[in-house]
C-alpha atoms as a PDB file:
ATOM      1  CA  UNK A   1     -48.655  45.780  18.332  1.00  0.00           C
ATOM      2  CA  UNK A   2     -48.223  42.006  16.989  1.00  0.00           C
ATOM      3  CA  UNK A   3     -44.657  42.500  16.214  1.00  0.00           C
ATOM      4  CA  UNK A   4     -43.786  43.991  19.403  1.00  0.00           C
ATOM      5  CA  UNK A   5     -45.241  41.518  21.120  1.00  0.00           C
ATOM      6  CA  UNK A   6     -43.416  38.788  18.642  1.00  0.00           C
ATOM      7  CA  UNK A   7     -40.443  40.267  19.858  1.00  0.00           C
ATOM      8  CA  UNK A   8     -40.944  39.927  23.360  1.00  0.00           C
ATOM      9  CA  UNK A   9     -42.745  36.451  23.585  1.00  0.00           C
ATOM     10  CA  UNK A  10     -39.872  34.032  22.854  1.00  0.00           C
ATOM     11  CA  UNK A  11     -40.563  29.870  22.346  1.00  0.00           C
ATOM     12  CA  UNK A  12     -36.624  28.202  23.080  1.00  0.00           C
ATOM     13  CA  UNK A  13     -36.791  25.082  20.997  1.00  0.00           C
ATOM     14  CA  UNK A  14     -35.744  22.109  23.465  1.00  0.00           C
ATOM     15  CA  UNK A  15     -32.113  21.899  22.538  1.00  0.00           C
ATOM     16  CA  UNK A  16     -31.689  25.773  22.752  1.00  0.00           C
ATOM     17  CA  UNK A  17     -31.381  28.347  25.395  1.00  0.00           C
ATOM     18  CA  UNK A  18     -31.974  32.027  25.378  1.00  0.00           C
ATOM     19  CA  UNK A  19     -29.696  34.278  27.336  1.00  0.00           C
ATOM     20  CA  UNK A  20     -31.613  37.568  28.966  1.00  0.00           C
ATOM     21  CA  UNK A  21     -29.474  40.762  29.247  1.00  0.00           C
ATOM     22  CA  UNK A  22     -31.692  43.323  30.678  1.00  0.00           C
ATOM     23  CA  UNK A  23     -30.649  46.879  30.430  1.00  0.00           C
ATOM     24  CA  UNK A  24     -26.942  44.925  28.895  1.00  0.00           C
ATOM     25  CA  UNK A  25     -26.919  43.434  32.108  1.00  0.00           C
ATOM     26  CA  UNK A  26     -26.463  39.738  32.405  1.00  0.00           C
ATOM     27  CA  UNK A  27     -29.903  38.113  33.956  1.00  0.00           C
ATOM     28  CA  UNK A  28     -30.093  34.398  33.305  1.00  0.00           C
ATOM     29  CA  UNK A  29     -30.337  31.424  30.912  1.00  0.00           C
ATOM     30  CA  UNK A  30     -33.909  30.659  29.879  1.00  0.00           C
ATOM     31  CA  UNK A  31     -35.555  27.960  27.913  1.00  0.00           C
ATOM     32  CA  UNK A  32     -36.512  25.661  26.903  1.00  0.00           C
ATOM     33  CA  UNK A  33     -40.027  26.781  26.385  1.00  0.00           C
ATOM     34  CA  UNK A  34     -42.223  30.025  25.928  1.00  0.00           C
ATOM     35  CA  UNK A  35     -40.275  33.064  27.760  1.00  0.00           C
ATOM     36  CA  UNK A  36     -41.629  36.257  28.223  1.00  0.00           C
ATOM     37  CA  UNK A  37     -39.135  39.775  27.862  1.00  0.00           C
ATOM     38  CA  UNK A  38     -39.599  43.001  29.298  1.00  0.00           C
ATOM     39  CA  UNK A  39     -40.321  45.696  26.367  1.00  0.00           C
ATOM     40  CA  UNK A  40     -37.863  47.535  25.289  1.00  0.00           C
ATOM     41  CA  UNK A  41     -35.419  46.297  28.302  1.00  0.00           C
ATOM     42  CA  UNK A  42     -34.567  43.035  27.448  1.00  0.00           C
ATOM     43  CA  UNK A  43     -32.712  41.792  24.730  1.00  0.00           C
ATOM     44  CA  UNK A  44     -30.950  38.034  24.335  1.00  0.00           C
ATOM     45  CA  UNK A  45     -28.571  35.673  22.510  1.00  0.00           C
ATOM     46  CA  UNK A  46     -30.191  32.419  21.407  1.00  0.00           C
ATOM     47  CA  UNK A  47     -27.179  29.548  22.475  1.00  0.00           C
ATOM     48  CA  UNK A  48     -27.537  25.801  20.112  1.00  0.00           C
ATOM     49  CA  UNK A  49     -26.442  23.437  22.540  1.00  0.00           C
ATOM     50  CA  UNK A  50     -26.520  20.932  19.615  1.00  0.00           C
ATOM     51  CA  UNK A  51     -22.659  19.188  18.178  1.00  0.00           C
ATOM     52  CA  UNK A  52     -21.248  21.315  15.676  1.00  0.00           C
ATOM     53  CA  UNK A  53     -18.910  20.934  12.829  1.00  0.00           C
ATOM     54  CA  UNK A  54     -15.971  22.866  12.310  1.00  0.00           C
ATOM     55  CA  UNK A  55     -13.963  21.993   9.100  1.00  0.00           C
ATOM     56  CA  UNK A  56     -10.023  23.558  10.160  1.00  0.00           C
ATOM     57  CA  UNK A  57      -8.925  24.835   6.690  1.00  0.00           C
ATOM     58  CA  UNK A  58      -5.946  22.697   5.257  1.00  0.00           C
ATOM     59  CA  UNK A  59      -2.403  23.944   6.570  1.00  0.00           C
ATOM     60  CA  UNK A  60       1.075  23.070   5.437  1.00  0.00           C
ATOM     61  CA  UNK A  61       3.063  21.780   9.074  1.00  0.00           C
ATOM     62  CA  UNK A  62       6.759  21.181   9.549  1.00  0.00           C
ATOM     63  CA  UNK A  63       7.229  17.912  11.239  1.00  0.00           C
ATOM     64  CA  UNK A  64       9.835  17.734  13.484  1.00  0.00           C
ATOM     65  CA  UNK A  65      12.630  16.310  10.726  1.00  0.00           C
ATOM     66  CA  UNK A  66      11.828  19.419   8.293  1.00  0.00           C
ATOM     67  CA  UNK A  67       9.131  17.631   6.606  1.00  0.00           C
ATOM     68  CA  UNK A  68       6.402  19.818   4.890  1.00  0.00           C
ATOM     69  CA  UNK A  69       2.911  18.001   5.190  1.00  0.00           C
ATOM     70  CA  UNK A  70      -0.427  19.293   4.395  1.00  0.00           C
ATOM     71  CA  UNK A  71      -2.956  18.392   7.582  1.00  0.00           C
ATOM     72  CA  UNK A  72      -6.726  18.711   7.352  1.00  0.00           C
ATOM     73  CA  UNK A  73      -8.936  18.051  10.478  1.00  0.00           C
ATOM     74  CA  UNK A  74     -12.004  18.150  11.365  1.00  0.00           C
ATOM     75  CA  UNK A  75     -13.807  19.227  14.850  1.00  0.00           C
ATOM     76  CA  UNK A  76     -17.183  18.428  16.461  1.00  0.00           C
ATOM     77  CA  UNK A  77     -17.754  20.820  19.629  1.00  0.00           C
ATOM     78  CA  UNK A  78     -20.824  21.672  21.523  1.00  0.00           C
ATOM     79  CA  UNK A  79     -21.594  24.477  23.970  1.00  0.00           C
ATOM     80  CA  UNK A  80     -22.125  23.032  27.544  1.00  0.00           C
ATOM     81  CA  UNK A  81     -21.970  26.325  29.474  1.00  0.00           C
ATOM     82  CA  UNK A  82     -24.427  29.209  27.541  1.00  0.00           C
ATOM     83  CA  UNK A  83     -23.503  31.612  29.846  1.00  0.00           C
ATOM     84  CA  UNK A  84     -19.732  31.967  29.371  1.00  0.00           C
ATOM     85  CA  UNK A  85     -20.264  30.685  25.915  1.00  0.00           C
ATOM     86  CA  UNK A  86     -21.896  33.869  25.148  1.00  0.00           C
ATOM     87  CA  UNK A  87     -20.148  36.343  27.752  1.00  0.00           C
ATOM     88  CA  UNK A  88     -16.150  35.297  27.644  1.00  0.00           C
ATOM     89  CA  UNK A  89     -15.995  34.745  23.929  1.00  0.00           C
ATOM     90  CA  UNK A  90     -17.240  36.538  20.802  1.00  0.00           C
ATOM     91  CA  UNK A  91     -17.489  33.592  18.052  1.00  0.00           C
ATOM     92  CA  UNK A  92     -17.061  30.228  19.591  1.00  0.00           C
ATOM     93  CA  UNK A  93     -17.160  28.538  15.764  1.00  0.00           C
ATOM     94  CA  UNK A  94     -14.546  30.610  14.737  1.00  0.00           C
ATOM     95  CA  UNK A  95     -12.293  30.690  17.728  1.00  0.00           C
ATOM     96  CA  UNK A  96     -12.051  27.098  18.218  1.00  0.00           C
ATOM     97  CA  UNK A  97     -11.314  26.444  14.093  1.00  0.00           C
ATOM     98  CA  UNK A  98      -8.399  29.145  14.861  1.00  0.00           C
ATOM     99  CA  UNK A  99      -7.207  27.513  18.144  1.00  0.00           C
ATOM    100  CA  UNK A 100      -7.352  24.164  16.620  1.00  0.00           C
ATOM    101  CA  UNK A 101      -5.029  24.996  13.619  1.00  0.00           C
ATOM    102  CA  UNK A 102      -2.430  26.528  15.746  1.00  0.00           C
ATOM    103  CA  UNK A 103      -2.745  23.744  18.399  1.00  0.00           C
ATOM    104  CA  UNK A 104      -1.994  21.360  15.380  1.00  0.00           C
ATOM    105  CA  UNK A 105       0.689  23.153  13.796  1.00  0.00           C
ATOM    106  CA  UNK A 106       2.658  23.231  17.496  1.00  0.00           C
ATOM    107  CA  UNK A 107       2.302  18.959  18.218  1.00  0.00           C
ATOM    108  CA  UNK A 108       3.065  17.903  14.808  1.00  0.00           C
ATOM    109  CA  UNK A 109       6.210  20.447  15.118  1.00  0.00           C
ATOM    110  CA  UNK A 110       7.241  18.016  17.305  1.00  0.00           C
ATOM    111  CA  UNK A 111       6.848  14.644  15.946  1.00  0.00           C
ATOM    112  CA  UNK A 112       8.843  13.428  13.508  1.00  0.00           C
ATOM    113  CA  UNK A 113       7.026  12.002  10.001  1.00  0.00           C
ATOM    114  CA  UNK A 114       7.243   8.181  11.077  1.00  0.00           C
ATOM    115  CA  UNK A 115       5.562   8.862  13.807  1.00  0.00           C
ATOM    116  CA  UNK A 116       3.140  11.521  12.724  1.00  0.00           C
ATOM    117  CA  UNK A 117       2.250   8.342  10.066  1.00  0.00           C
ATOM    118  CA  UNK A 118       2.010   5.785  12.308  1.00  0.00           C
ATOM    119  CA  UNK A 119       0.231   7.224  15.336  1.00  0.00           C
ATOM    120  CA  UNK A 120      -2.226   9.331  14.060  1.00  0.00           C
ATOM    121  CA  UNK A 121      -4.939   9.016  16.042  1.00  0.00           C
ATOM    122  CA  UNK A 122      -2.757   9.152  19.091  1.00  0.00           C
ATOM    123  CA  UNK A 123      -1.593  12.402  17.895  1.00  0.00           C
ATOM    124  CA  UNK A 124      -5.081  13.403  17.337  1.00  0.00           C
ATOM    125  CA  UNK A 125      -6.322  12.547  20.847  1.00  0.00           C
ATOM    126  CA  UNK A 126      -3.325  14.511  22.317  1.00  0.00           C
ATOM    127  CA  UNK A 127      -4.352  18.080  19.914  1.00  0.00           C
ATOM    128  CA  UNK A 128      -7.757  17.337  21.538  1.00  0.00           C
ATOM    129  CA  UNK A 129      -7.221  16.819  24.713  1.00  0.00           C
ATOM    130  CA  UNK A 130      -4.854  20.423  24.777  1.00  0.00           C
ATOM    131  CA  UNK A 131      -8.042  21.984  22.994  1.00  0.00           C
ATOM    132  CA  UNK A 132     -10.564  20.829  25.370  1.00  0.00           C
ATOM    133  CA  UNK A 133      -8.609  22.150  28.657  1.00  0.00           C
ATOM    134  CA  UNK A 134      -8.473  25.869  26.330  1.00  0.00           C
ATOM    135  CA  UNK A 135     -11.999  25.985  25.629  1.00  0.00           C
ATOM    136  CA  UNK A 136     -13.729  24.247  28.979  1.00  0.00           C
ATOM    137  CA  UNK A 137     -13.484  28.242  30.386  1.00  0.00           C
ATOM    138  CA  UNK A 138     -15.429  29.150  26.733  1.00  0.00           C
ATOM    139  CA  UNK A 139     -18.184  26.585  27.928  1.00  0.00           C
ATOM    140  CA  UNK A 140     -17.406  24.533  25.177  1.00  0.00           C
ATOM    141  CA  UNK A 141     -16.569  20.736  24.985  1.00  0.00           C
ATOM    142  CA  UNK A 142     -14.653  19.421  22.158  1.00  0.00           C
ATOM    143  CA  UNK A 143     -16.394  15.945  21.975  1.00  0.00           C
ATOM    144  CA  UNK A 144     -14.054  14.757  18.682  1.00  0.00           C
ATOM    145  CA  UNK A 145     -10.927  16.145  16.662  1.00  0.00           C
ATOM    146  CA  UNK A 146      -9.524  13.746  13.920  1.00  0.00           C
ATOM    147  CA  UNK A 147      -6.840  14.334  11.282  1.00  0.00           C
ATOM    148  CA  UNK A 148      -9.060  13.485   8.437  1.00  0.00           C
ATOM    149  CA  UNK A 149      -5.757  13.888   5.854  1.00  0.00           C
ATOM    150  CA  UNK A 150      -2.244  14.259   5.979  1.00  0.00           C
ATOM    151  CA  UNK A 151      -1.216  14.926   2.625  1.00  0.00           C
ATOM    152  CA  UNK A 152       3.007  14.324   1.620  1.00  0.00           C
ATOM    153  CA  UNK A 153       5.475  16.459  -1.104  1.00  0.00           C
ATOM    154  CA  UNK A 154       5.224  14.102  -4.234  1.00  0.00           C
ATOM    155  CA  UNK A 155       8.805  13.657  -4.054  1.00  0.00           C
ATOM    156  CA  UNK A 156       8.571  12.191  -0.899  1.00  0.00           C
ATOM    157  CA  UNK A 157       5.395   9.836  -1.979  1.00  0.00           C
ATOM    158  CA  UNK A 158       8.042   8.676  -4.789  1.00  0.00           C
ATOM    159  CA  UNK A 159      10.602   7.848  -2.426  1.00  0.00           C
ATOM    160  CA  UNK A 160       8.430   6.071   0.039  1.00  0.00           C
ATOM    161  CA  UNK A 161       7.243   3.872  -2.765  1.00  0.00           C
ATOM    162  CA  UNK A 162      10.963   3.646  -3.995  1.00  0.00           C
ATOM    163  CA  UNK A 163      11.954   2.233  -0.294  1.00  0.00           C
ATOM    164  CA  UNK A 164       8.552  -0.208   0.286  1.00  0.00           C
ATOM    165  CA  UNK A 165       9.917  -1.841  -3.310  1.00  0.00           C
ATOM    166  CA  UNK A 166      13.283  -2.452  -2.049  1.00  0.00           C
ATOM    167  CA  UNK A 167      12.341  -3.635   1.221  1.00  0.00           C
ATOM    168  CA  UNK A 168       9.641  -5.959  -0.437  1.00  0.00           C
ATOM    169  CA  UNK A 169      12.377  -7.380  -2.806  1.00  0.00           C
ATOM    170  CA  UNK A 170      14.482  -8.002   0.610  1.00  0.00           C
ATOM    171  CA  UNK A 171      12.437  -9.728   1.809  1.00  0.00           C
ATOM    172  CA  UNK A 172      11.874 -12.273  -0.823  1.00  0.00           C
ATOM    173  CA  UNK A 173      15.356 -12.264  -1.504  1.00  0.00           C
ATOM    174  CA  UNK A 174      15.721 -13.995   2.429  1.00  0.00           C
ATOM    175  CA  UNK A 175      12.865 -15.844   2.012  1.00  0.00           C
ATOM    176  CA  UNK A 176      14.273 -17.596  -1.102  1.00  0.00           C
ATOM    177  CA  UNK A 177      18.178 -17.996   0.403  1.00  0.00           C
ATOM    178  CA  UNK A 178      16.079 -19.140   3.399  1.00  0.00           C
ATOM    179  CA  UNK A 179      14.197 -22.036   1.081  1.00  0.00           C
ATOM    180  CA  UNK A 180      17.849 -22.889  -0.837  1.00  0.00           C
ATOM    181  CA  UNK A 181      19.537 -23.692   3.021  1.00  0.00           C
ATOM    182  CA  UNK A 182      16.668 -25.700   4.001  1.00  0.00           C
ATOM    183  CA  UNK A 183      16.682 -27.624   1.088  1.00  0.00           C
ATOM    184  CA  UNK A 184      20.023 -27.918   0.743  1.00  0.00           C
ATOM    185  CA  UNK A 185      20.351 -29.050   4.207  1.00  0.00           C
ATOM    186  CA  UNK A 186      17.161 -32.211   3.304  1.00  0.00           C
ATOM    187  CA  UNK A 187      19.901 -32.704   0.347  1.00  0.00           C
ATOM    188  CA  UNK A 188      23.071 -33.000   2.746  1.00  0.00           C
ATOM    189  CA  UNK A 189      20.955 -35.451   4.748  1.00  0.00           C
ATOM    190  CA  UNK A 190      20.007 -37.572   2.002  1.00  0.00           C
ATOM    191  CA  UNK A 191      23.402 -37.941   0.589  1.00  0.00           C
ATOM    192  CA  UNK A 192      24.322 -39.348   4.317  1.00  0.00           C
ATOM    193  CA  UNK A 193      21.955 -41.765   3.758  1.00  0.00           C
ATOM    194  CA  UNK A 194      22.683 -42.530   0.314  1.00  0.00           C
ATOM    195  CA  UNK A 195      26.664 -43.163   0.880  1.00  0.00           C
ATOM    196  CA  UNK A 196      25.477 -45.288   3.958  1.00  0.00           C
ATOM    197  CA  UNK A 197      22.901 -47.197   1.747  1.00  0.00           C
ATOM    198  CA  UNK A 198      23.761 -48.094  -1.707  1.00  0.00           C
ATOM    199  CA  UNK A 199      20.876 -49.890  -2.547  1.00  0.00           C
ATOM    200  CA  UNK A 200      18.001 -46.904  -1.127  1.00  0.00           C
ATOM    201  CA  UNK A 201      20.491 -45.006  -4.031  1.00  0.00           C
ATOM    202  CA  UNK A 202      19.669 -47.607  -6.677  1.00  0.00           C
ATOM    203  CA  UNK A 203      15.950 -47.622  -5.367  1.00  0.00           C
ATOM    204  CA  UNK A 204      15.970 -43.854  -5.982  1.00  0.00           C
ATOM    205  CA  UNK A 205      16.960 -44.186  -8.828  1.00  0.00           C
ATOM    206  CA  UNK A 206      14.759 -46.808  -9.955  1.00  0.00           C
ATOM    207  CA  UNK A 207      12.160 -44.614  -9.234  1.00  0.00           C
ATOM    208  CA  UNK A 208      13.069 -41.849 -11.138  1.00  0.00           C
ATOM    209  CA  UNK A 209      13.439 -44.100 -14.516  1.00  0.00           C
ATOM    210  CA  UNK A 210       9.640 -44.995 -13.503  1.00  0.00           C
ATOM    211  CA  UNK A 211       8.376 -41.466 -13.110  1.00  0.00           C
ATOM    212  CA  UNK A 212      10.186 -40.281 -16.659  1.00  0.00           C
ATOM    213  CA  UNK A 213       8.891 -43.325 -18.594  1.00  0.00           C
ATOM    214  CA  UNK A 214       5.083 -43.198 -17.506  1.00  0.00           C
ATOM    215  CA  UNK A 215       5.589 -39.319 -18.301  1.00  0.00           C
ATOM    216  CA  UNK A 216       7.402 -39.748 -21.662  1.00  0.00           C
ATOM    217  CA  UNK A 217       5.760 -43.319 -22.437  1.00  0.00           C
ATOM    218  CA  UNK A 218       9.340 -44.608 -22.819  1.00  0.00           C
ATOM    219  CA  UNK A 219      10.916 -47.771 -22.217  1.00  0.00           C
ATOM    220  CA  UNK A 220      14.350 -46.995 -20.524  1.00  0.00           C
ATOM    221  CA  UNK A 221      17.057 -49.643 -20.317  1.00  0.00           C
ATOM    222  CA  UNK A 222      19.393 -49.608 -17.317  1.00  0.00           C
ATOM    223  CA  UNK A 223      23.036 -51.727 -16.350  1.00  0.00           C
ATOM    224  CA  UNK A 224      22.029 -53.638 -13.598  1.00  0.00           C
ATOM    225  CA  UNK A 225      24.381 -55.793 -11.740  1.00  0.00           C
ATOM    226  CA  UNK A 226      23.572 -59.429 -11.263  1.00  0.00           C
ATOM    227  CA  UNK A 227      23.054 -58.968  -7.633  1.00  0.00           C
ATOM    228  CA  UNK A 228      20.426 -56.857  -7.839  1.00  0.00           C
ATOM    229  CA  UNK A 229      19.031 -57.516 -11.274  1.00  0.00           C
ATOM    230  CA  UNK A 230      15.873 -59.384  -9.801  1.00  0.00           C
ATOM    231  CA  UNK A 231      15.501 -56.918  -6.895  1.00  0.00           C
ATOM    232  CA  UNK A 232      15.460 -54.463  -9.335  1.00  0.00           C
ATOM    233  CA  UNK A 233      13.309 -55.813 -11.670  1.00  0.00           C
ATOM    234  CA  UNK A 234      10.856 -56.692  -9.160  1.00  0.00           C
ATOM    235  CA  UNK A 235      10.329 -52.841  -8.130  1.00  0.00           C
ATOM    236  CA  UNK A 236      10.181 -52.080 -11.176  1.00  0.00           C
ATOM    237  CA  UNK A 237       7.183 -54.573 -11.811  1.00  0.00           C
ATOM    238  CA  UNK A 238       5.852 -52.979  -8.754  1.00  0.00           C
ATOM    239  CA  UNK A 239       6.229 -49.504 -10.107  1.00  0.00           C
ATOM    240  CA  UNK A 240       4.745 -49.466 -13.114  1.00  0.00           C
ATOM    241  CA  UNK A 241       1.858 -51.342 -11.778  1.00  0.00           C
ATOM    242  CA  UNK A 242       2.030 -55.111 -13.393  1.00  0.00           C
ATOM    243  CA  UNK A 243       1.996 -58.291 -11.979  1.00  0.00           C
ATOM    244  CA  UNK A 244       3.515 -61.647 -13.335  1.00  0.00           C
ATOM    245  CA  UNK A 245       0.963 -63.848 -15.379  1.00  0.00           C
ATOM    246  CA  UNK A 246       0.203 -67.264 -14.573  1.00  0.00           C
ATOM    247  CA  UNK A 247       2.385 -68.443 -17.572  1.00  0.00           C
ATOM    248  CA  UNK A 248       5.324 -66.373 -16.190  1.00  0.00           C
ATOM    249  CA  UNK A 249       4.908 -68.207 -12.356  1.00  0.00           C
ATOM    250  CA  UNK A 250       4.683 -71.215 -14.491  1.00  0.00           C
ATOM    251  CA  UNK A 251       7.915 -70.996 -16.442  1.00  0.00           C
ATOM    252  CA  UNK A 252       9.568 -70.002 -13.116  1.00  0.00           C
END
């Protein structure tokens, strides 16, 4: 007597609901809560209303420039309608894994690799969106699809990494030739001043001498002409940082 009555006195746990077919005739959605069936009558389905996880099995997909990828998704669904859920489909779970793998395999058909790389979450909106519409008359609402991999022939890896290299050395090929015209333009520049201005030449070069001796600890003997023997020797006091002595001024 205990398990009959088990049987027949139900308690729907708060994110389930029980669907009565009396007699294999459809008679409601109950729950959630303690439910009472009719002996022998009665039977039901118990519906989870919670998210669920479907993992679509990995599938090789021809892009739409004969590219062979390997796609794995993922899908969370949950049943908003018990009543169709249960009467217009036989295995939600397993219909929406299959309907998901063949909606995939028909929009990556028609995107080409580039794109299938670079938009791949748009892509995986668009596969949900087409399974959502399919399954709304199942009751069920496909709340997220993602492409969790896309997996490429290791041939193809090799000449990806082949092309990035090239493109990379490009690049720093123009950004070098780029440098040389800039600085060879500062150069043209300065020899315009130079040719105008002998003595910012001489100065220049002073300056140089300077730099190599304090480097080298050298003493470095130029021709000077008379003209600019004292000019020159005066920067080059100021250079290197020393001053006439008192004795000096004096002789002077």
């Amino acid at each position: 007597m205990a398990l009959i009555l088990s049987r027949y006195i139900r308690i729907v746990k708060e994110w389930e609901r029980f669907i009565v077919l009396r007699l294999g005739r459809y008679q409601g959605v109950r729950g959630p809560g303690l439910i009472f069936l009719v002996p022998f009558i009665d039977r039901g389905v118990t519906v989870d209303l919670r998210i669920t996880t479907v993992d679509v099995p990995k599938q090789e997909v021809i892009t739409k420039d004969n590219v062979t990828v390997t796609v794995d998704a993922v899908v969370y669904y949950r049943i908003v309608d018990p009543e169709s859920a249960v009467l217009k489909i036989k295995d939600p779970h397993y219909s929406v894994a299959l309907l998901t793998q063949t909606t995939i395999r028909d929009v990556i058909g028609q995107v080409d690799l580039d794109t299938l790389l670079t938009q791949r979450e748009e892509i995986g909106k668009t596969i949900q969106s087409i399974v959502d519409r399919i399954t709304e008359v199942w009751g069920v609402k496909i709340s997220l699809l993602t492409l969790k991999a896309i997996e490429l022939p290791q041939g193809l890896i090799r000449a990806m990494a082949k092309q990035a290299e090239a493109e990379r050395l490009r690049r720093a090929r123009i950004i070098e030739a780029e440098a040389e015209r800039e600085a060879a333009k500062i150069l043209s520049e300065a020899a315009i001043v130079y040719e105008t201005h002998p003595t910012a030449l001489r100065l220049r070069e002073l300056q140089t001498y300077t730099d190599i001796a304090r480097e080298k600890n050298l003493i470095i003997i130029t021709e000077a002409s008379s003209k600019s023997a004292s000019t020159a020797a005066a920067i080059s006091t100021a250079l290197s940082g020393r001053y006439p002595s008192q004795a000096e001024k004096s002789e002077e």
